[in-house]
C-alpha atoms as a PDB file:
ATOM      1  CA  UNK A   1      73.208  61.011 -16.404  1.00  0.00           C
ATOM      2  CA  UNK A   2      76.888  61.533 -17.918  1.00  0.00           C
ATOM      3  CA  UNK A   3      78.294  64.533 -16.153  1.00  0.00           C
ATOM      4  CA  UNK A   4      79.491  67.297 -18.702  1.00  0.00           C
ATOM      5  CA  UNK A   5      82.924  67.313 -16.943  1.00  0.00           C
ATOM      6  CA  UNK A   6      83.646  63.824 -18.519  1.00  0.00           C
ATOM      7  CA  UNK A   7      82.880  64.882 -21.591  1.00  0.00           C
ATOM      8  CA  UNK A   8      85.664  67.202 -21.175  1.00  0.00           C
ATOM      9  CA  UNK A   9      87.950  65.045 -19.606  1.00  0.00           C
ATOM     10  CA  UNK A  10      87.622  62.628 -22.913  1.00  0.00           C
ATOM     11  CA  UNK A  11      88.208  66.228 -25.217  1.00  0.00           C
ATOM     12  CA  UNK A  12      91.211  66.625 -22.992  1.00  0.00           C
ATOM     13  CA  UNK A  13      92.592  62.890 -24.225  1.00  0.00           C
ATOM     14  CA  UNK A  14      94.795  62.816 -26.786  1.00  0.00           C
ATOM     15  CA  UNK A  15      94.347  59.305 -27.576  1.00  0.00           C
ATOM     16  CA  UNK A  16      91.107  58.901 -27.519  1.00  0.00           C
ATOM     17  CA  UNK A  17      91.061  62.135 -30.676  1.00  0.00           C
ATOM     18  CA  UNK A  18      93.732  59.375 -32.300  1.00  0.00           C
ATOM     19  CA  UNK A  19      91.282  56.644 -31.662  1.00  0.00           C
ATOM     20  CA  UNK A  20      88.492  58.247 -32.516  1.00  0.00           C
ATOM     21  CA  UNK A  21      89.954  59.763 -35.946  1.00  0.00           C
ATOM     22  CA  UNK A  22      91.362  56.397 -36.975  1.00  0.00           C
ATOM     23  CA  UNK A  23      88.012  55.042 -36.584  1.00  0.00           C
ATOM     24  CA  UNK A  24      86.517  57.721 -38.654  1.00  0.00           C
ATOM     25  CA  UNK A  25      88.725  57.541 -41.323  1.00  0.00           C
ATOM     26  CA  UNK A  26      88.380  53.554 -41.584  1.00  0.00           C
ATOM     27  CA  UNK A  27      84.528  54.059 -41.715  1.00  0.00           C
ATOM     28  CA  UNK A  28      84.789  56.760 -43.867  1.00  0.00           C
ATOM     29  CA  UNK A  29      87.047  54.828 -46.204  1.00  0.00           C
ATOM     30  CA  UNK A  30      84.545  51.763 -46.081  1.00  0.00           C
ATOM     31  CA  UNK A  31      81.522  52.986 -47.008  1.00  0.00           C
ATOM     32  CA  UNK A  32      82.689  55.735 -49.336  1.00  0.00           C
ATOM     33  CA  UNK A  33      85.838  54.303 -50.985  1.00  0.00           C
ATOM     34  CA  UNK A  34      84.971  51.654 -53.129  1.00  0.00           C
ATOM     35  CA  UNK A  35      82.155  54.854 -54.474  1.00  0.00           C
ATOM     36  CA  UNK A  36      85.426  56.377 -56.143  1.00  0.00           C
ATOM     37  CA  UNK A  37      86.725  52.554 -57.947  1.00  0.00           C
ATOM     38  CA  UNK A  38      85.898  51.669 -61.784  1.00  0.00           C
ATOM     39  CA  UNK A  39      82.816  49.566 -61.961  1.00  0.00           C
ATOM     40  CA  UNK A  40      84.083  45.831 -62.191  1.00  0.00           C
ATOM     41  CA  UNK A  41      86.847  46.447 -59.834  1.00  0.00           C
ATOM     42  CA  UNK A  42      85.443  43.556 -57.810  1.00  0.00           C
ATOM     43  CA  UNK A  43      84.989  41.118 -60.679  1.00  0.00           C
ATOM     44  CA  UNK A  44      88.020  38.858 -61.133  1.00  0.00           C
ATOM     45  CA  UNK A  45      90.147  39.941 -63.648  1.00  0.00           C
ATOM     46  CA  UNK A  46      93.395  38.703 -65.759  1.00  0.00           C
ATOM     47  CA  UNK A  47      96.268  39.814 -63.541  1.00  0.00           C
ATOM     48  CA  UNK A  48      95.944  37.254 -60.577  1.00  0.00           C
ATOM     49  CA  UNK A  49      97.713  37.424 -57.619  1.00  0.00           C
ATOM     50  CA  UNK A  50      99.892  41.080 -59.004  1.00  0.00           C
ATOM     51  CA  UNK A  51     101.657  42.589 -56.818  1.00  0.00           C
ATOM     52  CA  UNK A  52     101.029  46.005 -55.681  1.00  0.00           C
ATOM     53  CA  UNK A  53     101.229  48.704 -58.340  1.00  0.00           C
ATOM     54  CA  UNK A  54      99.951  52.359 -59.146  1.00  0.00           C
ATOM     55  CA  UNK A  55      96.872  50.401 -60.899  1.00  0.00           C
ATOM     56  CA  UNK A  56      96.198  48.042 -57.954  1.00  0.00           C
ATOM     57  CA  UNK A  57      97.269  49.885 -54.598  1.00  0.00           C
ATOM     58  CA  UNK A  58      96.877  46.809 -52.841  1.00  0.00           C
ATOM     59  CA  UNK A  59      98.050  44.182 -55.324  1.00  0.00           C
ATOM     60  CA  UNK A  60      95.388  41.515 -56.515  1.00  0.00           C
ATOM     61  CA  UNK A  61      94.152  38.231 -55.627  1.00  0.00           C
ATOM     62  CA  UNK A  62      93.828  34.819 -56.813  1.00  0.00           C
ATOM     63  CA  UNK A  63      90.997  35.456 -59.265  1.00  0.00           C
ATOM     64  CA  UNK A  64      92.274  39.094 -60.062  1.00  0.00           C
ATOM     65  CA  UNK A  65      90.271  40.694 -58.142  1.00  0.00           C
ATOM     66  CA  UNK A  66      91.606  44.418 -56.707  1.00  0.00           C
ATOM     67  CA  UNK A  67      92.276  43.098 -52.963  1.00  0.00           C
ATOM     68  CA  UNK A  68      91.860  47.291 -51.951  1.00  0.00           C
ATOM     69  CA  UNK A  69      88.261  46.975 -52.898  1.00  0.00           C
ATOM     70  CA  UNK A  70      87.795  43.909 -52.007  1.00  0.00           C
ATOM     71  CA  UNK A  71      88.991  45.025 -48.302  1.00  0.00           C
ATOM     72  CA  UNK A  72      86.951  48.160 -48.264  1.00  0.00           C
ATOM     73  CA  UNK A  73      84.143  46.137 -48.631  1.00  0.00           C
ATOM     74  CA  UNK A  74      85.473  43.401 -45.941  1.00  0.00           C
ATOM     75  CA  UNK A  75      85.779  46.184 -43.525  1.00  0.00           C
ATOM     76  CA  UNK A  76      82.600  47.706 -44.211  1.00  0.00           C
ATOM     77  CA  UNK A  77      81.036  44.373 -43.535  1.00  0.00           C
ATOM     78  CA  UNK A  78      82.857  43.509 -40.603  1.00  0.00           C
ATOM     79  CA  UNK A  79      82.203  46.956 -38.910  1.00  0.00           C
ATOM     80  CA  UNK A  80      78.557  46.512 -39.495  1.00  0.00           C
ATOM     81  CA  UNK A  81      78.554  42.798 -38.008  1.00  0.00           C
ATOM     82  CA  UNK A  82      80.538  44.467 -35.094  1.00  0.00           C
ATOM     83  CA  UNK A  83      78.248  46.973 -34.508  1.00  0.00           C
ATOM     84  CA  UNK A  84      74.729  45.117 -35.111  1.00  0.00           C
ATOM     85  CA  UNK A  85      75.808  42.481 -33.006  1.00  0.00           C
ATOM     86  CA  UNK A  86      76.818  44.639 -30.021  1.00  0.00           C
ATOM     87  CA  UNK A  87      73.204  46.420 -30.528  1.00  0.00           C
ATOM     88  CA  UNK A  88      71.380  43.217 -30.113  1.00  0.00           C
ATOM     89  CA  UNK A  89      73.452  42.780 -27.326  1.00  0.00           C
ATOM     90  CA  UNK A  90      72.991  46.294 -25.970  1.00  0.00           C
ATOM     91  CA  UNK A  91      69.015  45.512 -25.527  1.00  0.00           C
ATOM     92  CA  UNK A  92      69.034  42.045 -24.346  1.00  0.00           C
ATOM     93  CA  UNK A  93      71.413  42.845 -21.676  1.00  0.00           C
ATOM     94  CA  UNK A  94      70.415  45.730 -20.476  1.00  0.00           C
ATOM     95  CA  UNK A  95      66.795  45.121 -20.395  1.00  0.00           C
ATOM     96  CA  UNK A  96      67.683  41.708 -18.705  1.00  0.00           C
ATOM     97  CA  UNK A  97      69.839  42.965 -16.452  1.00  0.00           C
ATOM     98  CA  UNK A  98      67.372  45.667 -15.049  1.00  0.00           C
ATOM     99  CA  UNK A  99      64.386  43.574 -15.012  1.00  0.00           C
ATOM    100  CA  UNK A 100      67.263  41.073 -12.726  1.00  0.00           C
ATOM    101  CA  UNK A 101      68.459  43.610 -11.218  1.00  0.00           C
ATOM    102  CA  UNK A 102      65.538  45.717  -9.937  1.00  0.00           C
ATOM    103  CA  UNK A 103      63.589  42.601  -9.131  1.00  0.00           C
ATOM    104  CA  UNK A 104      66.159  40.783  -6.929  1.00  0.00           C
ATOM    105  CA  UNK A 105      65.268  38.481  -4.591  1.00  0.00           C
ATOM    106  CA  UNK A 106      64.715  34.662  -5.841  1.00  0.00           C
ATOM    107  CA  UNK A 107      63.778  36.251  -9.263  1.00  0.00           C
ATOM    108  CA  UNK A 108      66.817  37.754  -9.598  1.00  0.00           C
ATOM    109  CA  UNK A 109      68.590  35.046  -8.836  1.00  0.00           C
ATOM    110  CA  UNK A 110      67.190  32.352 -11.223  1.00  0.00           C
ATOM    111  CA  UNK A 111      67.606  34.969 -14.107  1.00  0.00           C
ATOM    112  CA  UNK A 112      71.243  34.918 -13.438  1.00  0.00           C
ATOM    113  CA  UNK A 113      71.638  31.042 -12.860  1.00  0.00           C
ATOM    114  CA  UNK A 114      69.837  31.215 -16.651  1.00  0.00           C
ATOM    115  CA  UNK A 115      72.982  33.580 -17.431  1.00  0.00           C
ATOM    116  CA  UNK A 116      75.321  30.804 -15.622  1.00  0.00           C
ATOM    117  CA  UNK A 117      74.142  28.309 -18.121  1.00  0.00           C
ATOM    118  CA  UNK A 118      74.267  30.117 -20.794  1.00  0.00           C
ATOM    119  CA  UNK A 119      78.226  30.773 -20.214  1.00  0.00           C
ATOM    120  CA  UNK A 120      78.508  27.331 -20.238  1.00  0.00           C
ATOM    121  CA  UNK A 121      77.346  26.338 -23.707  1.00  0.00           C
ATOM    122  CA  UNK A 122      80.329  26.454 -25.853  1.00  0.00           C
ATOM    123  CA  UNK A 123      80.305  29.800 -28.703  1.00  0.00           C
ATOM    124  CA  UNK A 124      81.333  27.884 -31.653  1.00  0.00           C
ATOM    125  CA  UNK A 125      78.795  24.541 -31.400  1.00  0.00           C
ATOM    126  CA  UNK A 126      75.926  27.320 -30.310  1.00  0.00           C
ATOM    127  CA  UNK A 127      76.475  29.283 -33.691  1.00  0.00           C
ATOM    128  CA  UNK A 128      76.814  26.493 -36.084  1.00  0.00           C
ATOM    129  CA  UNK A 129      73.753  24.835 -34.570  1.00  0.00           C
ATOM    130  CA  UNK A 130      71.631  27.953 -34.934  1.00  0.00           C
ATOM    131  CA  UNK A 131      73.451  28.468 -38.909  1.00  0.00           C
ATOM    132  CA  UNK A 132      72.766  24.679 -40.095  1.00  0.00           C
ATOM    133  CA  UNK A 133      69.113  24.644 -38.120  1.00  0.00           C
ATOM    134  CA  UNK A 134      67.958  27.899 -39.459  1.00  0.00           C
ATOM    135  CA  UNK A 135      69.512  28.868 -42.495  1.00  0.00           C
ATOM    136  CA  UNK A 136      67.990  26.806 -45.123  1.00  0.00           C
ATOM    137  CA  UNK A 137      64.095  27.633 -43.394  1.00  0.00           C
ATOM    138  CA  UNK A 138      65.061  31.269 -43.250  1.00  0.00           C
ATOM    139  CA  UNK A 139      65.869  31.009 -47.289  1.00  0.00           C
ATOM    140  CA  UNK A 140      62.391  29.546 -47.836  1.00  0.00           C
ATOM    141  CA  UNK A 141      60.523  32.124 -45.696  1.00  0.00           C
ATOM    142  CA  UNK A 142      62.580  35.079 -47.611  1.00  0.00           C
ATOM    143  CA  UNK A 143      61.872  33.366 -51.088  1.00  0.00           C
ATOM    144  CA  UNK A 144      58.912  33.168 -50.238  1.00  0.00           C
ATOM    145  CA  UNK A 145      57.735  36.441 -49.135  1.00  0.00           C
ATOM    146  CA  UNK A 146      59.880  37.913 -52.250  1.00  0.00           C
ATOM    147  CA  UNK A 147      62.864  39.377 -49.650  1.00  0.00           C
ATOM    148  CA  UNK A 148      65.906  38.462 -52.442  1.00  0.00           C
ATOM    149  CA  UNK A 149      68.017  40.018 -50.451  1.00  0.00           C
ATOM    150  CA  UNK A 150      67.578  38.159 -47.051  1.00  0.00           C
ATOM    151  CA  UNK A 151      68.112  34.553 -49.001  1.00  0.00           C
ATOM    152  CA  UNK A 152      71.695  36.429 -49.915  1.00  0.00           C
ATOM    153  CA  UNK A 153      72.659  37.577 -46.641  1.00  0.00           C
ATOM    154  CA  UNK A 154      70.261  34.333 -44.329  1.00  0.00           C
ATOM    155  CA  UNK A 155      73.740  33.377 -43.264  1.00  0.00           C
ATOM    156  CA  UNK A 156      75.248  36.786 -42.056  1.00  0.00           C
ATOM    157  CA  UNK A 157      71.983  37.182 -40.931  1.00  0.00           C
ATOM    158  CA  UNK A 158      71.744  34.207 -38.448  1.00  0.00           C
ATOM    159  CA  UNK A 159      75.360  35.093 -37.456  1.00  0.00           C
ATOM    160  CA  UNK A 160      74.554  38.736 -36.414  1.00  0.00           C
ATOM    161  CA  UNK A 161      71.602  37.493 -34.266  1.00  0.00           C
ATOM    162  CA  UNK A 162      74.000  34.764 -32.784  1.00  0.00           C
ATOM    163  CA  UNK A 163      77.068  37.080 -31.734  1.00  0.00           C
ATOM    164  CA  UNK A 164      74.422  38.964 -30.176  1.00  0.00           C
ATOM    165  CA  UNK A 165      72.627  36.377 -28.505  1.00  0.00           C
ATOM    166  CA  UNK A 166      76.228  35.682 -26.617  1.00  0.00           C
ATOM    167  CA  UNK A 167      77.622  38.972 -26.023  1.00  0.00           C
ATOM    168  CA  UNK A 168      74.294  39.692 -24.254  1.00  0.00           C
ATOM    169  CA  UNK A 169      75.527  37.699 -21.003  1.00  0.00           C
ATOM    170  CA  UNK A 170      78.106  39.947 -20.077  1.00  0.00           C
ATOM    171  CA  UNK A 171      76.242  42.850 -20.170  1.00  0.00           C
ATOM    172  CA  UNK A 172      73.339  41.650 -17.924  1.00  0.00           C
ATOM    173  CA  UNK A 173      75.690  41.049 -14.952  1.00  0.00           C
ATOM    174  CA  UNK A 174      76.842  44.118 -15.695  1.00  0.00           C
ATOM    175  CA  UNK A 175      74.160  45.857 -15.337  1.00  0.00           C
ATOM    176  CA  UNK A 176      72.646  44.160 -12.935  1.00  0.00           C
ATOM    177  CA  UNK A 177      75.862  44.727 -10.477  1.00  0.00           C
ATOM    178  CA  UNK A 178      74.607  48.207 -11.148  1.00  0.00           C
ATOM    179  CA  UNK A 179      71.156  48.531 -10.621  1.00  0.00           C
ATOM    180  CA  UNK A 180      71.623  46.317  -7.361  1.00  0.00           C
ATOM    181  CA  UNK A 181      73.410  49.738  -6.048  1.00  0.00           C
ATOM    182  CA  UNK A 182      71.295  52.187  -7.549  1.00  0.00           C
ATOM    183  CA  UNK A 183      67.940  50.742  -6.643  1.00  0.00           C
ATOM    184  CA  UNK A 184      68.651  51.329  -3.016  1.00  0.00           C
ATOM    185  CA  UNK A 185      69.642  55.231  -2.893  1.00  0.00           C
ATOM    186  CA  UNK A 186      67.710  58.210  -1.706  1.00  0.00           C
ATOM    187  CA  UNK A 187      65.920  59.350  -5.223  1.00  0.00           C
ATOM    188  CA  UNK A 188      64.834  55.880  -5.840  1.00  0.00           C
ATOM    189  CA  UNK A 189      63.502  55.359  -2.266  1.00  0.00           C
ATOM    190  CA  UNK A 190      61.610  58.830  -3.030  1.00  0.00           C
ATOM    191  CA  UNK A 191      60.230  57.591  -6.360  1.00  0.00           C
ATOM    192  CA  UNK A 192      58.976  54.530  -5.317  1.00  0.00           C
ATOM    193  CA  UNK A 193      56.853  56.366  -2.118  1.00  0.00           C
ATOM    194  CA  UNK A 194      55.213  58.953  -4.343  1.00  0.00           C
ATOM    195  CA  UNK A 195      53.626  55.786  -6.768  1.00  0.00           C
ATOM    196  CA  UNK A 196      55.964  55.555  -9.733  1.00  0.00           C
ATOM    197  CA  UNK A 197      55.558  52.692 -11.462  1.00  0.00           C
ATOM    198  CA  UNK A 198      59.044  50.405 -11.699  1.00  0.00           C
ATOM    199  CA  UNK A 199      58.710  50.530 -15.623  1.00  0.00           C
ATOM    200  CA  UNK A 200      59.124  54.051 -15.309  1.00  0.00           C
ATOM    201  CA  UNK A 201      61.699  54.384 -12.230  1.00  0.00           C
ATOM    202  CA  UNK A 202      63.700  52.252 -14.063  1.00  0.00           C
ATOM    203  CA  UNK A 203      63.060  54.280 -17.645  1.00  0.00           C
ATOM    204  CA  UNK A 204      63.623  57.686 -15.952  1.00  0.00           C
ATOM    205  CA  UNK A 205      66.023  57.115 -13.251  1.00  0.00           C
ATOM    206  CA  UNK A 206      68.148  53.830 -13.280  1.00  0.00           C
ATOM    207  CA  UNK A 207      68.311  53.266 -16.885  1.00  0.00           C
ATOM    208  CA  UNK A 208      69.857  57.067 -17.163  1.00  0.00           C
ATOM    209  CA  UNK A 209      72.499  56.641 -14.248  1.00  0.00           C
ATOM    210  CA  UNK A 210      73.590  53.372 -16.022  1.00  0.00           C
ATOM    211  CA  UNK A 211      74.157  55.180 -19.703  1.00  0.00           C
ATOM    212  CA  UNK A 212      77.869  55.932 -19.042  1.00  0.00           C
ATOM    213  CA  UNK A 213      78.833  52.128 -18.384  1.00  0.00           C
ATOM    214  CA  UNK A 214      77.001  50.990 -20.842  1.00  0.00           C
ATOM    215  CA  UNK A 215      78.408  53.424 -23.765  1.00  0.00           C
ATOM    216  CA  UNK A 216      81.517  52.035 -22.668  1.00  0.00           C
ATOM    217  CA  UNK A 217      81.046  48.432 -22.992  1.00  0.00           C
ATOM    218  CA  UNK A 218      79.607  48.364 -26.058  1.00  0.00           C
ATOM    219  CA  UNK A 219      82.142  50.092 -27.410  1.00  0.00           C
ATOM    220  CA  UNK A 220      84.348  47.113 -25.996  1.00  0.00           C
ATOM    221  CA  UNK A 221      81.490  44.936 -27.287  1.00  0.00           C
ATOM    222  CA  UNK A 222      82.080  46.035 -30.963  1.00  0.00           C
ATOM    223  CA  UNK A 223      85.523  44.696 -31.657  1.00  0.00           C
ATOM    224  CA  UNK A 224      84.915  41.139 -29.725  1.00  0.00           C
ATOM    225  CA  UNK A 225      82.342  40.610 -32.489  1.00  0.00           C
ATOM    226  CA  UNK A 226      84.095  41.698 -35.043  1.00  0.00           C
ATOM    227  CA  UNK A 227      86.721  39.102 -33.764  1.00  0.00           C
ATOM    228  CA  UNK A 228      83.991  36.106 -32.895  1.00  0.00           C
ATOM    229  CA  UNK A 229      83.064  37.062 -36.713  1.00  0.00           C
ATOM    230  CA  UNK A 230      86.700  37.351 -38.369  1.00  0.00           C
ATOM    231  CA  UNK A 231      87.472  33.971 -36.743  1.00  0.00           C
ATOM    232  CA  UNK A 232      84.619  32.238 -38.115  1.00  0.00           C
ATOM    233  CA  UNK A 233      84.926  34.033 -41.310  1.00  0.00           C
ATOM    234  CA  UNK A 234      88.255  32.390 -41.293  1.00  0.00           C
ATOM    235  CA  UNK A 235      86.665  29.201 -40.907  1.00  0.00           C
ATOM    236  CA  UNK A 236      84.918  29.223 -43.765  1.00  0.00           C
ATOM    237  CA  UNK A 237      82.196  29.505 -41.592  1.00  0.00           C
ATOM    238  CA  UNK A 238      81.053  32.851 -41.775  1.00  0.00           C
ATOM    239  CA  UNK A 239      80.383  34.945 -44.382  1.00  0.00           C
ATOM    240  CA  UNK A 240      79.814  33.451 -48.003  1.00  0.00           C
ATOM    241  CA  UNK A 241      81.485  34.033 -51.002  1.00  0.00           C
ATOM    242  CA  UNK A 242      81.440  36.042 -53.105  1.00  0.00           C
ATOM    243  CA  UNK A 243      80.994  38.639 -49.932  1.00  0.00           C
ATOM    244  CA  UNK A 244      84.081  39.118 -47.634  1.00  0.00           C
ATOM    245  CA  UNK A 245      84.900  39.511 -44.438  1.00  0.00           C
ATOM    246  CA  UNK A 246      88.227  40.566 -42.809  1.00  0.00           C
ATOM    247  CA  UNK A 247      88.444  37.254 -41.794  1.00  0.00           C
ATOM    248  CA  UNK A 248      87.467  35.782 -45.327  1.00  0.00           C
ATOM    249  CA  UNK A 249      90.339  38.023 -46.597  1.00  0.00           C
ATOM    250  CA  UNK A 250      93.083  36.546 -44.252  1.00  0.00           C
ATOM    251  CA  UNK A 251      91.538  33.419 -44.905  1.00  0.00           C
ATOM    252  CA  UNK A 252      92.394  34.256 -48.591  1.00  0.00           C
ATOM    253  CA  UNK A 253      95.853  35.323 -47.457  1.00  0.00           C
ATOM    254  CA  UNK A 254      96.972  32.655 -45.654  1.00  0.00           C
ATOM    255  CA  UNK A 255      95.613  30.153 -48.178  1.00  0.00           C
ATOM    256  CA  UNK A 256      98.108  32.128 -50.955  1.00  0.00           C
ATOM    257  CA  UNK A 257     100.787  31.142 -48.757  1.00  0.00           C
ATOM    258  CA  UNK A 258     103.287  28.775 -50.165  1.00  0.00           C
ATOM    259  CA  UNK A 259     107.395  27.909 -49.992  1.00  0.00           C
ATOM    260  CA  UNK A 260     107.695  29.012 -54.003  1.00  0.00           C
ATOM    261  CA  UNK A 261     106.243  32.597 -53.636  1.00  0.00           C
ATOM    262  CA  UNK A 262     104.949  34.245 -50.690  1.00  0.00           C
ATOM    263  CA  UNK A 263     101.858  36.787 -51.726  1.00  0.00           C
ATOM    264  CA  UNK A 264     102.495  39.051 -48.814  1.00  0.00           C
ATOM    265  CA  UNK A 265      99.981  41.453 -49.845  1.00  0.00           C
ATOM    266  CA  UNK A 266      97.132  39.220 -49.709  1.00  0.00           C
ATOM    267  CA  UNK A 267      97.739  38.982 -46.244  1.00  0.00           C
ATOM    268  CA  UNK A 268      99.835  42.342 -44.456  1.00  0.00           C
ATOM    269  CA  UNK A 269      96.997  44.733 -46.267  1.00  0.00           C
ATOM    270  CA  UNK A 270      93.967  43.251 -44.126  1.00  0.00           C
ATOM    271  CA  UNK A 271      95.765  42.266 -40.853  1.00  0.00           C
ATOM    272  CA  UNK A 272      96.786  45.976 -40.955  1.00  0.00           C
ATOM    273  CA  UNK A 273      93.135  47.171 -41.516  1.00  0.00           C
ATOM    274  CA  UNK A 274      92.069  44.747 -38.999  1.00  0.00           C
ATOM    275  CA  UNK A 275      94.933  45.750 -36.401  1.00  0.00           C
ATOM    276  CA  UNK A 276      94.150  49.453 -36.753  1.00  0.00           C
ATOM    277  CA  UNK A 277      90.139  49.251 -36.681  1.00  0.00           C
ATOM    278  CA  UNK A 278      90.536  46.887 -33.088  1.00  0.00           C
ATOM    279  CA  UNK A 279      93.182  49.442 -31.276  1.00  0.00           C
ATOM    280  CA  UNK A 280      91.158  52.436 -32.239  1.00  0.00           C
ATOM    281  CA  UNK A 281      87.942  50.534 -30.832  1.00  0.00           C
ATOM    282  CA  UNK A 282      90.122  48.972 -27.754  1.00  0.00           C
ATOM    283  CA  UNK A 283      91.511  52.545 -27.449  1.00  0.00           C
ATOM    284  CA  UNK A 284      87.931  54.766 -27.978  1.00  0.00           C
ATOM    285  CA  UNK A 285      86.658  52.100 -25.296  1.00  0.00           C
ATOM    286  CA  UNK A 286      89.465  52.571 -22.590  1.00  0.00           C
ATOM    287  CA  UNK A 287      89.545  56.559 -23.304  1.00  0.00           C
ATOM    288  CA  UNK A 288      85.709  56.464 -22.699  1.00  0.00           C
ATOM    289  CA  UNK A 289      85.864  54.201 -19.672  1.00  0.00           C
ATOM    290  CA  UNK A 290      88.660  56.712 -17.906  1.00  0.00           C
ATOM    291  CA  UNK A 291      86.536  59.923 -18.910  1.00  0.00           C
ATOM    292  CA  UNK A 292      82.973  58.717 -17.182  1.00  0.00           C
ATOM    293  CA  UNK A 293      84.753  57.312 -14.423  1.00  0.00           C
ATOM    294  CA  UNK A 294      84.544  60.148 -11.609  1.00  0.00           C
ATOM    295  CA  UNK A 295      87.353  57.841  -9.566  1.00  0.00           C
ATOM    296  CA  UNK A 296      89.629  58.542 -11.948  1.00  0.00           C
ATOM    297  CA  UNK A 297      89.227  61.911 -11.737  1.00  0.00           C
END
């Protein structure tokens, strides 16, 4: 379990109250700002590409669309890819890693030469196989079973359950590096000789010993999916239009680029956002890893 004194330890960390308050405030911002914008803010309008002003904050874009709203919702969407990916990940891996880990021997080890080969196939040519062979089947199974909103979002969809499908790999070993340690102290020894089944030594004892590493990468886990996302994004081949992405939204911005006039604002106002919602992840991660470890203490 996650002893009490770390929690302190983390109250005691002034940058992980920083981290944690930026974080707050760009979530809070997300999913409550664009609540507070005149309806049609996202709808292109006649002043394209304006710079900023007291009417648009943020400026506008190529179709005249307010870029602040637009990047609310870009960093709404991108914090939700972040974090359902690195859930998906959280219960692959760790349930792979125990079952690896607590089994050992030459089970053990051919799950983790599975893992090997797995690291192997290359991120991008796995996630635009899984996009262009299950994205236009997934549309017909959602049409068909009336789900209007999964044909929208089939492609963020498949993405979500791809990032997850790779970050998974790294948290097995992980956790298998642990339970390979645990599984062999005292308590565990003493479980095992009064009859506990392993589903339940692992449930009630490993699992619980492991919760502090684990809390801590997947709050690691969040921003390298919102990065694997953002760079696809970028691509063109992540989310669609007319949803957006922080990466669609740089994508934008660098595409507005050109030697007559440079729209700076298309581009500064979401690599800020992006910049500050990484190093407050990067940062809450770090704080949390030196708080729960008792070496550091």
């Amino acid at each position: 379990m996650i002893d009490p004194r770390s929690w302190k330890k983390l109250k005691k960390n002034p940058v992980a109250w920083v981290a944690a308050s930026t974080l707050a405030a760009l979530v809070a911002a997300a999913f409550l700002g664009p609540l507070f914008f005149p309806a049609g803010a996202g709808e292109p309008g006649p002043l394209q590409q304006a710079a900023p002003s007291f009417q648009h904050w943020c400026g506008t874009d190529l179709n005249g669309r307010d870029v602040l709203f637009r990047l609310l919702l870009g960093l709404r969407i991108s914090f939700l890819v972040g974090l359902a990916g690195a859930t998906i990940s959280f219960f692959i891996g760790t349930t792979y890693g125990l079952i690896a880990g607590y089994a050992g021997g030459s089970l053990g080890a051919a799950m983790m030469r599975l893992v090997d080969i797995l690291y192997s196939v290359p991120r991008l040519i796995f996630i635009l196989v899984l996009i262009n062979a299950l994205n236009a089947s997934l549309q017909e199974t959602a049409a068909s079973l009336g789900w209007q909103w999964l044909v929208a979002y089939s492609r963020i969809t498949i993405l979500v359950l791809s990032l997850g499908m790779i970050e998974w790999l790294t948290m097995a070993r992980i956790v298998r590096g642990q339970v390979l340690g645990i599984k062999e102290m005292t308590f565990i020894s003493a479980a095992r000789a009064i009859g506990q089944s392993p589903t339940k030594i692992l449930l009630r004892h490993i699992f619980p010993n492991l919760l502090g590493i684990v809390i801590v990468y997947i709050t690691l886990t969040v921003p390298a999916v919102i990065i694997d996302e953002s760079f696809l994004s970028f691509l063109g081949l992540g989310v669609e239009a007319p949803l957006a992405s922080l990466g669609s939204l740089l994508s934008d911005g660098a595409g507005a680029l050109n030697p007559v006039r440079i729209h700076w604002w298309m581009l500064v106002f979401p690599s800020a956002a992006m910049v500050l919602l990484l190093l407050s992840l990067n940062f809450l991660g770090d704080a949390l890893r030196d708080a729960l470890d008792n070496k550091t203490s």
